[in-house]
N, C-alpha and C. Protein backbone atom coordinates (compact mmCIF):
# COMPACT_ATOMS: atom_id res chain seq x y z
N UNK A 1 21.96 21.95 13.36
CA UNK A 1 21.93 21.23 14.62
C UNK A 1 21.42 19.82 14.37
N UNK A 2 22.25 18.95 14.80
CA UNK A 2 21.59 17.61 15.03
C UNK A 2 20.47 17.33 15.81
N UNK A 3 19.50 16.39 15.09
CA UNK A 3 18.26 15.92 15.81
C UNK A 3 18.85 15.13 17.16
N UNK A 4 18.56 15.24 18.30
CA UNK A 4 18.29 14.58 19.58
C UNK A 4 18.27 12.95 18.64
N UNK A 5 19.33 12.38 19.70
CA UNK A 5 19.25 10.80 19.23
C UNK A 5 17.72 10.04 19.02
N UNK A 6 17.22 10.30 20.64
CA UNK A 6 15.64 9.59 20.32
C UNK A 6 14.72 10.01 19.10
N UNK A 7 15.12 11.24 18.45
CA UNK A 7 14.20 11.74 17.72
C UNK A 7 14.64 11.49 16.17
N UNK A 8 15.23 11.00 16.38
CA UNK A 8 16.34 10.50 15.06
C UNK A 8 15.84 9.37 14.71
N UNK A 9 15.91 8.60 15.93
CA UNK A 9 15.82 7.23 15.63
C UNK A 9 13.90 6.46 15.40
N UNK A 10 13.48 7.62 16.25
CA UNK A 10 11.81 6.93 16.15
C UNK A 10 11.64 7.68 14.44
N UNK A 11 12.26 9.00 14.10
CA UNK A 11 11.55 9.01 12.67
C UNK A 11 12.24 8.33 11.64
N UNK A 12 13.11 7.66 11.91
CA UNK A 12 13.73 6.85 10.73
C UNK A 12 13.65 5.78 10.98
N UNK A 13 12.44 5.21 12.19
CA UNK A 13 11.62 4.11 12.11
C UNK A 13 10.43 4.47 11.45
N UNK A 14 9.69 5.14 11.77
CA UNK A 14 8.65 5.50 11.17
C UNK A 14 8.91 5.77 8.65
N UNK A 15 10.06 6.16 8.86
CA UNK A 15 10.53 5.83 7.57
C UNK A 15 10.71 4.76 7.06
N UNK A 16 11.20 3.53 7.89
CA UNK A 16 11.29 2.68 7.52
C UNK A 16 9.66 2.02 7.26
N UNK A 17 8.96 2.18 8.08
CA UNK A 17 7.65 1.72 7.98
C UNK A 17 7.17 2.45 6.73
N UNK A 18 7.41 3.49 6.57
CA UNK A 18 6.96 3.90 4.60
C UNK A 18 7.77 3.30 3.98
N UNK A 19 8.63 2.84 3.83
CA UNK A 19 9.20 2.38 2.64
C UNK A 19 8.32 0.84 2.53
N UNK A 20 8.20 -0.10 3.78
CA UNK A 20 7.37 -0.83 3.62
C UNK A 20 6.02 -0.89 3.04
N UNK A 21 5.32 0.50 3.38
CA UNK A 21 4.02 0.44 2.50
C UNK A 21 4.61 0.44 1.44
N UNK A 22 5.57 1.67 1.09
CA UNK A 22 5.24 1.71 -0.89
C UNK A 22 5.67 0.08 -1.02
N UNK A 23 6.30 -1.03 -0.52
CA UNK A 23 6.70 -1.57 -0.86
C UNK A 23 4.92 -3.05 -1.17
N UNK A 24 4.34 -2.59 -0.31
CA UNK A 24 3.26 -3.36 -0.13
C UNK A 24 2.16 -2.50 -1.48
N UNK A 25 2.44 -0.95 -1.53
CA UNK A 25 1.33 -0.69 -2.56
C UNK A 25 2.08 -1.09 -4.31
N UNK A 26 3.41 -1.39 -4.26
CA UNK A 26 3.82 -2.05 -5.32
C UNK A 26 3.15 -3.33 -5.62
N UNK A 27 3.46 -4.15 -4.61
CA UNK A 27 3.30 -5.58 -3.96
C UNK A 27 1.56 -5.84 -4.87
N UNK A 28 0.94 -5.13 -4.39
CA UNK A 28 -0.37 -4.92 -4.58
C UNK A 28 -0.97 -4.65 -5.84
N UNK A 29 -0.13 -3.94 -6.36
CA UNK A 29 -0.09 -3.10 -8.12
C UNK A 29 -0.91 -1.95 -7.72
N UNK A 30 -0.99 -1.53 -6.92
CA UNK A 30 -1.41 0.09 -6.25
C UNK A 30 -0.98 1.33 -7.17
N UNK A 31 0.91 0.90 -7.12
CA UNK A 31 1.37 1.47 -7.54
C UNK A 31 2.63 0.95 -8.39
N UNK A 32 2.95 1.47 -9.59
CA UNK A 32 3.92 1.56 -10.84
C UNK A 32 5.45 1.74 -9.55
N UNK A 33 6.41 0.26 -10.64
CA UNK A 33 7.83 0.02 -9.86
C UNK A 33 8.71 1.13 -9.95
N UNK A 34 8.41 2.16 -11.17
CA UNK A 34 8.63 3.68 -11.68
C UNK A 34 8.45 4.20 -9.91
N UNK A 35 6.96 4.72 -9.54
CA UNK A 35 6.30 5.58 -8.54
C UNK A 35 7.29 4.78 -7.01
N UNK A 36 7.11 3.90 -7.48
CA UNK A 36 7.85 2.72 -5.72
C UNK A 36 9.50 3.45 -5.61
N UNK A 37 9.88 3.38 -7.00
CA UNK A 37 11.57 3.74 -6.68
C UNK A 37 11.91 5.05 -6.19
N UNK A 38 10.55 5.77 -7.32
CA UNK A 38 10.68 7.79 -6.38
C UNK A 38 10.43 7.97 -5.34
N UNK A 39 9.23 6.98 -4.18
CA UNK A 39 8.73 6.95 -3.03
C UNK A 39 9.84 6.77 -2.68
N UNK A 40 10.75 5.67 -2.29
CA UNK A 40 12.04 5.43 -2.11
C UNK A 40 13.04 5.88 -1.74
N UNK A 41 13.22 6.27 -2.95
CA UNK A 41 14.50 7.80 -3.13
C UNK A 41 14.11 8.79 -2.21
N UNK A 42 13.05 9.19 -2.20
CA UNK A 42 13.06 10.29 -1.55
C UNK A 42 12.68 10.43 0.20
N UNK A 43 11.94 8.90 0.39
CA UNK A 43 12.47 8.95 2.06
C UNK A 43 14.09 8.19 2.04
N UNK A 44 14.61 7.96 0.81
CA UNK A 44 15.95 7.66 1.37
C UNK A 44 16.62 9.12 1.69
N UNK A 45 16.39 9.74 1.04
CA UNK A 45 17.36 11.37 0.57
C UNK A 45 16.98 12.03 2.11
N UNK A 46 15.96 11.52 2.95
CA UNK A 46 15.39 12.64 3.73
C UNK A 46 16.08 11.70 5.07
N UNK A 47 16.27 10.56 5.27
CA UNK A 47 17.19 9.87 5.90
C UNK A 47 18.33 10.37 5.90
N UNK A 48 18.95 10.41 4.83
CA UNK A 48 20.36 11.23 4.67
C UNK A 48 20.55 12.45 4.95
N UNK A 49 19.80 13.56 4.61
CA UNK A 49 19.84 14.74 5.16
C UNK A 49 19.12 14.63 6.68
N UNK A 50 18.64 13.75 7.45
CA UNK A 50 18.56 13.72 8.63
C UNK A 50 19.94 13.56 9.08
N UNK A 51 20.54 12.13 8.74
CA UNK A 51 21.79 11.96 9.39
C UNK A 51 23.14 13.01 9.21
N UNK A 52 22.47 13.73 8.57
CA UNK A 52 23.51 15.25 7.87
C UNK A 52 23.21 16.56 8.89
N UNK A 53 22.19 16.32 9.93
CA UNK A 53 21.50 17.18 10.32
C UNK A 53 20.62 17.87 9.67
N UNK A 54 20.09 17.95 9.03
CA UNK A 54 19.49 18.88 8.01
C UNK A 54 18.34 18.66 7.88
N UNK A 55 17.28 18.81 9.11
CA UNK A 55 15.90 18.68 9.20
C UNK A 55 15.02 19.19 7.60
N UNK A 56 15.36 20.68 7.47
CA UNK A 56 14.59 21.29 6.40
C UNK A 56 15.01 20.83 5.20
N UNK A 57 15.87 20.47 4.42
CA UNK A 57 15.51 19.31 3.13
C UNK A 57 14.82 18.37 3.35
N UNK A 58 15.13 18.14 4.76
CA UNK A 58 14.65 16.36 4.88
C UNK A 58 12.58 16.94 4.78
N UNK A 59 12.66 17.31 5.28
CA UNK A 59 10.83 18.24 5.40
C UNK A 59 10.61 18.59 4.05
N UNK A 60 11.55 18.99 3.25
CA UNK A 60 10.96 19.35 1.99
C UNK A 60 10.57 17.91 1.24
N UNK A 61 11.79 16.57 1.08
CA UNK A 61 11.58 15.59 0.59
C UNK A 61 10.51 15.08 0.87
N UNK A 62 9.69 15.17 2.48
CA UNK A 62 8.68 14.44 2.75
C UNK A 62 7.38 15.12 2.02
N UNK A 63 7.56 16.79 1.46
CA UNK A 63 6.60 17.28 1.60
C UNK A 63 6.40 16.81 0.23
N UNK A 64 7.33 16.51 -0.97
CA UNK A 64 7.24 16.10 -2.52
C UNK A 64 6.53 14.76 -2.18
N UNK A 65 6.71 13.98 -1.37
CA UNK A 65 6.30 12.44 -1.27
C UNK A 65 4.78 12.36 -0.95
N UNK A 66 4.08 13.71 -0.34
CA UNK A 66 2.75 13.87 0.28
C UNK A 66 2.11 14.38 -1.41
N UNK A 67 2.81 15.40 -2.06
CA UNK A 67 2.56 16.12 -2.94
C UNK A 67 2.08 15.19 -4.10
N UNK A 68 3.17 14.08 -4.30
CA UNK A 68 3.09 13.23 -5.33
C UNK A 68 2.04 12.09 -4.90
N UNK A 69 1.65 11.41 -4.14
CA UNK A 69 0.64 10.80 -2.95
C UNK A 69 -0.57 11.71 -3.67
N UNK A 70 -0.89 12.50 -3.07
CA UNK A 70 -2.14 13.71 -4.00
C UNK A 70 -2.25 13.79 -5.06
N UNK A 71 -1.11 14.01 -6.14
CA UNK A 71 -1.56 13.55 -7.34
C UNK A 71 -1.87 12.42 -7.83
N UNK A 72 -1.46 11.36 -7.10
CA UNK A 72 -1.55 10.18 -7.97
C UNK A 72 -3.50 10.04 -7.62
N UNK A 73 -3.77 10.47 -6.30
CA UNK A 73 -5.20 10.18 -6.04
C UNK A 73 -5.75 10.94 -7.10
N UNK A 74 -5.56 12.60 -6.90
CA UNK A 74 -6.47 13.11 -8.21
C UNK A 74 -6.22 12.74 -9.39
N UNK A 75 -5.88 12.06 -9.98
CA UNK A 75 -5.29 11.69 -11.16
C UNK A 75 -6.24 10.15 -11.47
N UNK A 76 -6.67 9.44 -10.21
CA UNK A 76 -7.17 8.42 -10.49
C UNK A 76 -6.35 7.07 -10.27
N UNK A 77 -5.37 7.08 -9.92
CA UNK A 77 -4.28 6.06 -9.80
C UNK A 77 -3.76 5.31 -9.17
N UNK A 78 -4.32 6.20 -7.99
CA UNK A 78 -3.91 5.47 -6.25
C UNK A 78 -5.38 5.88 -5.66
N UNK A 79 -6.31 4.52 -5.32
CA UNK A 79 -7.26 5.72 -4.62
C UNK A 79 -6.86 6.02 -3.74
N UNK A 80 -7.56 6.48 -2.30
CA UNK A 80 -7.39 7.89 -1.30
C UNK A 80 -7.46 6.81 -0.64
N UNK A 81 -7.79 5.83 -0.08
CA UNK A 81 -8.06 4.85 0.85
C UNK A 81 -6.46 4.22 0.72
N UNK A 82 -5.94 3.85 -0.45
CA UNK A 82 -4.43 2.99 0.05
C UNK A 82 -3.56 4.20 0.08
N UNK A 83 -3.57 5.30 -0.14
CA UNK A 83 -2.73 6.48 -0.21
C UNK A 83 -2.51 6.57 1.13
N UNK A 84 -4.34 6.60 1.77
CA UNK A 84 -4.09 7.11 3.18
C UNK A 84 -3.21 7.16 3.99
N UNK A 85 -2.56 5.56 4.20
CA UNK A 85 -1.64 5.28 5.54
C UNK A 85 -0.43 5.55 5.36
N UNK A 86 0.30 5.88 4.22
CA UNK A 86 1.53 6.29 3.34
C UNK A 86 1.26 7.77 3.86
N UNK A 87 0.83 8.60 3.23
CA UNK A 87 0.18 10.13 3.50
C UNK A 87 0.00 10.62 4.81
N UNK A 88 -0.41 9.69 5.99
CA UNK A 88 -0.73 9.91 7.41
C UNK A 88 0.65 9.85 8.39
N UNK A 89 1.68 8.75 7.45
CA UNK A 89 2.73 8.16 8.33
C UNK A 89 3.79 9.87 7.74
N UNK A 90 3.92 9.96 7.05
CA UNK A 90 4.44 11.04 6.16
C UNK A 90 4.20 12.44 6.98
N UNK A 91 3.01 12.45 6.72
CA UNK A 91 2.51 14.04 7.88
C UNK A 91 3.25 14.00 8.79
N UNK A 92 3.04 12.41 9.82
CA UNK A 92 3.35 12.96 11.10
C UNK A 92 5.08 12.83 11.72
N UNK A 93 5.64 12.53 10.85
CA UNK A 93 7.00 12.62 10.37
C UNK A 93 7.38 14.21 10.10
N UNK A 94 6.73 15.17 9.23
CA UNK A 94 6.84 15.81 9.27
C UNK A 94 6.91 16.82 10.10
N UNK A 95 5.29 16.55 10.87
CA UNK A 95 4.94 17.03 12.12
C UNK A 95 5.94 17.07 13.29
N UNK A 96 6.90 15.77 13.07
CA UNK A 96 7.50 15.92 14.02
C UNK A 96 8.74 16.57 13.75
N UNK A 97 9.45 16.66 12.71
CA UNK A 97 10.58 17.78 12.69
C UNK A 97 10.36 19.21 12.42
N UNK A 98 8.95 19.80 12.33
CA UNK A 98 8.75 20.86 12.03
C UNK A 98 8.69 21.56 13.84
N UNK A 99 9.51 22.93 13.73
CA UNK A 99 9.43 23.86 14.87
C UNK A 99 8.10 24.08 15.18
């Protein structure tokens, strides 16, 4: 089933606004142009399987992007403070296509 137009369109604003952070935690040297292109890819892929209908890939892609976000903090790489707003915008994206 296709997402409801309005609901389409506010989370693939809200996507667009992540791609801007990773683009600002690049910007920053936060994060490796490697880590920026997978952030990327994968709210691009979850865009696409939105416009495919296909909420649950698109939920899985967001959930690798939260997953990888967590490691890079435990790992030492990203602290938890610039992760945060990437990680928060992500959840509630999620939040919102999840039943």
């Amino acid at each position: 089933a296709l997402l409801p137009d309005r609901v389409e369109i506010a989370v693939e604003g809200e996507l667009q606004k992540g791609m801007l952070s990773v683009d600002q935690l690049v910007a920053s040297g936060k994060v490796t142009a490697q880590d920026s292109k997978w952030f990327r890819n994968k709210l691009e892929l979850t865009v696409a399987h939105l416009e495919r209908g296909r909420p649950i890939p698109a939920v899985e892609q967001l959930q690798y992007v939260v997953d990888r976000l967590d490691a890079l903090v435990l790992a030492g790489s990203l602290p938890a403070a610039d992760a945060a707003p990437l990680r928060a915008l992500v959840r509630r994206v999620i939040d919102s296509l999840s039943p």
